[in-house]
Protein backbone atom coordinates (compact mmCIF):
# COMPACT_ATOMS: atom_id res chain seq x y z
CA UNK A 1 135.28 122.29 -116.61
CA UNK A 2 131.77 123.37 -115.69
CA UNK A 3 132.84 125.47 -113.01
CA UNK A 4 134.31 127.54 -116.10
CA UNK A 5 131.26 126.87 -117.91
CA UNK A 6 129.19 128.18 -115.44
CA UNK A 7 131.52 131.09 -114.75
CA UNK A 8 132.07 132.51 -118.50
CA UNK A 9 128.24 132.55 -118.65
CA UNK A 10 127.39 134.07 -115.84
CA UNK A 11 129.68 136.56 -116.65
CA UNK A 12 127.91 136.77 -120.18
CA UNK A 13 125.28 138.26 -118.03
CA UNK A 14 126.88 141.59 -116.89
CA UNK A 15 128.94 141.60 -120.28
CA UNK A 16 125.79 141.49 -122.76
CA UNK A 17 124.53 144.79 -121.15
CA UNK A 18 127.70 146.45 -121.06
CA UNK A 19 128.47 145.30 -124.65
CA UNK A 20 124.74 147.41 -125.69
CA UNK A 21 126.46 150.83 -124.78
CA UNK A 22 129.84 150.36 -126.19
CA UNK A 23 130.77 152.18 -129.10
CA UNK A 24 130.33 149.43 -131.79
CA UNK A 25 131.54 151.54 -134.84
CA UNK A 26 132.52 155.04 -135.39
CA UNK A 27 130.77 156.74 -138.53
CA UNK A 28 131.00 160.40 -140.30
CA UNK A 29 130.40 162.15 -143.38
CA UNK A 30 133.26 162.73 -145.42
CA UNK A 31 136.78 162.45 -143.92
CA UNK A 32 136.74 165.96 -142.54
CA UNK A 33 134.12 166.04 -140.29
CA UNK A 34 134.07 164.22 -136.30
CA UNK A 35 132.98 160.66 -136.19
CA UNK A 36 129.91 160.04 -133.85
CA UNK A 37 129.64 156.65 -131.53
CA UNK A 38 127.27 154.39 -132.53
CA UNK A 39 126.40 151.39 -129.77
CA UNK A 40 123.51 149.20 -129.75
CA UNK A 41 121.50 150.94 -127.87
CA UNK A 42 122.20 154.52 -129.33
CA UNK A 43 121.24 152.63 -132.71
CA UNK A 44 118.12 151.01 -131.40
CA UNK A 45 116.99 154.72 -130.46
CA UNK A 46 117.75 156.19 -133.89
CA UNK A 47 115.94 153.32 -135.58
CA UNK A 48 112.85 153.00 -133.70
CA UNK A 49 112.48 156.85 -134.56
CA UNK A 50 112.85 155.34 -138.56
CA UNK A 51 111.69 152.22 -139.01
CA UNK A 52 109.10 150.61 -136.05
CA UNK A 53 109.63 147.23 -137.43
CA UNK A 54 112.98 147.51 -138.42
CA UNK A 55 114.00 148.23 -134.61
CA UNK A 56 111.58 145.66 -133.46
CA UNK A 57 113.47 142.87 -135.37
CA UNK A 58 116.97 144.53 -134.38
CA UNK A 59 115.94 144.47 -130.77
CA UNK A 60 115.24 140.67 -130.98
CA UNK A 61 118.25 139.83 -132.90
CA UNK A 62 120.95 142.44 -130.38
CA UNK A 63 119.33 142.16 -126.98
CA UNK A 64 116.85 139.47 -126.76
CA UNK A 65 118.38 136.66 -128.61
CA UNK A 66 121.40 136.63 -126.76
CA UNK A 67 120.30 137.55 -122.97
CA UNK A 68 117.37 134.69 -123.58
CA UNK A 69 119.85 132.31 -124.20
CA UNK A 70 122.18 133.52 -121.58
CA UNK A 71 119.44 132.85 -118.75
CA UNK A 72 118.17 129.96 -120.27
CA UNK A 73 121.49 128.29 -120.35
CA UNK A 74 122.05 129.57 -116.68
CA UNK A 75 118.74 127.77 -115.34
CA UNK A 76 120.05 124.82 -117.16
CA UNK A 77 123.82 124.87 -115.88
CA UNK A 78 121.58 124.72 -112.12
CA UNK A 79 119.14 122.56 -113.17
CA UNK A 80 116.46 124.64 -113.24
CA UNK A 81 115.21 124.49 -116.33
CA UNK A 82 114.77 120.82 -118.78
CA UNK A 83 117.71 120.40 -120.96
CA UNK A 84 114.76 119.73 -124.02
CA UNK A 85 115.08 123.72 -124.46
CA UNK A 86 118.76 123.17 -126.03
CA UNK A 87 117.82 123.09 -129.37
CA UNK A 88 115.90 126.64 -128.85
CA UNK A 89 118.72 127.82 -127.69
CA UNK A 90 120.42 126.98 -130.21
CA UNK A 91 118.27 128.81 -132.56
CA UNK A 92 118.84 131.83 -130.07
CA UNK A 93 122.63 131.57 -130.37
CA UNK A 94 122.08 132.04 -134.46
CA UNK A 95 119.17 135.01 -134.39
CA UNK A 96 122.17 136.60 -131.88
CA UNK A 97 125.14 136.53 -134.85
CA UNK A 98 122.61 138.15 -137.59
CA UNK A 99 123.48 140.93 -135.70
CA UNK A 100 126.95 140.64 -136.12
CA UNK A 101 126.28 139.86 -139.54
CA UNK A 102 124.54 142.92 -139.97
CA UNK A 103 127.09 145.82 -138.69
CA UNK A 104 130.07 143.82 -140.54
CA UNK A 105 127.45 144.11 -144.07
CA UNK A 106 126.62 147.89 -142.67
CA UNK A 107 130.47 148.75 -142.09
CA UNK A 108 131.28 147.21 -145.86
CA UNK A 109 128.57 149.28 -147.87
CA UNK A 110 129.24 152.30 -146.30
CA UNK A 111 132.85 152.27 -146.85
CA UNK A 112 132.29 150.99 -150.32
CA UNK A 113 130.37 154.03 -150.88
CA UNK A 114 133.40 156.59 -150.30
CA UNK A 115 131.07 159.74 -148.93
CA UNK A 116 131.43 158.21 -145.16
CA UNK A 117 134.19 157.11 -143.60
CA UNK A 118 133.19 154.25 -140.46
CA UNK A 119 135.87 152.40 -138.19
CA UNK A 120 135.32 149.72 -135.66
CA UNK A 121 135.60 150.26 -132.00
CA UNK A 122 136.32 148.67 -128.85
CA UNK A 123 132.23 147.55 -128.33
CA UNK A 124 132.03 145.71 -131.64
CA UNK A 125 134.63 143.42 -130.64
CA UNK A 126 133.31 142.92 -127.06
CA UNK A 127 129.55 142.38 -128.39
CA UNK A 128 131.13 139.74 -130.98
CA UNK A 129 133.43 138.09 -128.24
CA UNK A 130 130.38 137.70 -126.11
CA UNK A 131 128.07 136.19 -128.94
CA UNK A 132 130.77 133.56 -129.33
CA UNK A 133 131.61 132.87 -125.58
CA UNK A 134 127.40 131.94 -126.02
CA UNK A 135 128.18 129.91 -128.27
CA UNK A 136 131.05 127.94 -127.19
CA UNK A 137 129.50 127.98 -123.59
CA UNK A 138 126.82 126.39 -125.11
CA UNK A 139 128.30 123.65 -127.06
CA UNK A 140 130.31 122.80 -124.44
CA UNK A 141 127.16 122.43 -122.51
CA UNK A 142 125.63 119.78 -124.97
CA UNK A 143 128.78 117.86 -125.24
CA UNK A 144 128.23 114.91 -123.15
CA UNK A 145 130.88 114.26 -120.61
């Protein structure tokens, strides 16, 4: 079992990245017109053009959060880092699904509004199945054996 542990969340580590320039959701005005991609990253860009702090906080929640945690639970799967820095990760693990949180409350309004019309893609699932491999990985981890 911590073979597969170790495994899924090393794997988290090449899956987080690829998971930032995935189409999360697909958005347009009006039903007519082409829907444009929107990933994590491609967001990131648009917002830190907007709103400095907005994209600041964003960053933390969509990238750092969850690659932090990632590594951190790597060192400890190796013993490389004190297992007292569990219950930060653990805090990690929750800043990570305010993100998910977020697009899910973004993709509501904006439908709810009627002028756009936004669908879910491929990414948004792969971002959300990584955030909860994280998490399972990582209560797993606690669980004593």
């Amino acid at each position: 079992m911590r073979y597969i542990l170790i495994s899924v969340n090393l794997a988290l580590l090449v899956l987080f990245p690829l998971s930032w320039f995935a189409p999360l959701i697909r958005a347009g005005l009006l039903p007519f017109f082409d829907l444009s991609e929107i990933s994590v990253i491609s967001g990131l860009q648009a917002l830190w053009q907007k709103d400095v702090a907005l994209a600041l906080l964003v960053t933390v929640f969509a990238i750092f959060a969850p690659y932090l945690k990632t590594i951190a639970l790597a060192l400890m799967q190796f013993h490389l880092l004190s297992p007292r820095v569990a219950p930060a990760l653990h805090i990690l693990g929750k800043l990570a699904m305010a993100e998910v949180f977020l697009i899910a409350l973004y993709i509501i309004l904006v439908q709810g509004i009627g002028l756009a019309r936004v669908e879910t893609a491929w990414g948004l699932y792969l971002f959300t199945g990584c955030v909860l491999a994280s998490l399972a990985v990582s209560i797993a981890a606690n669980r004593k054996p």
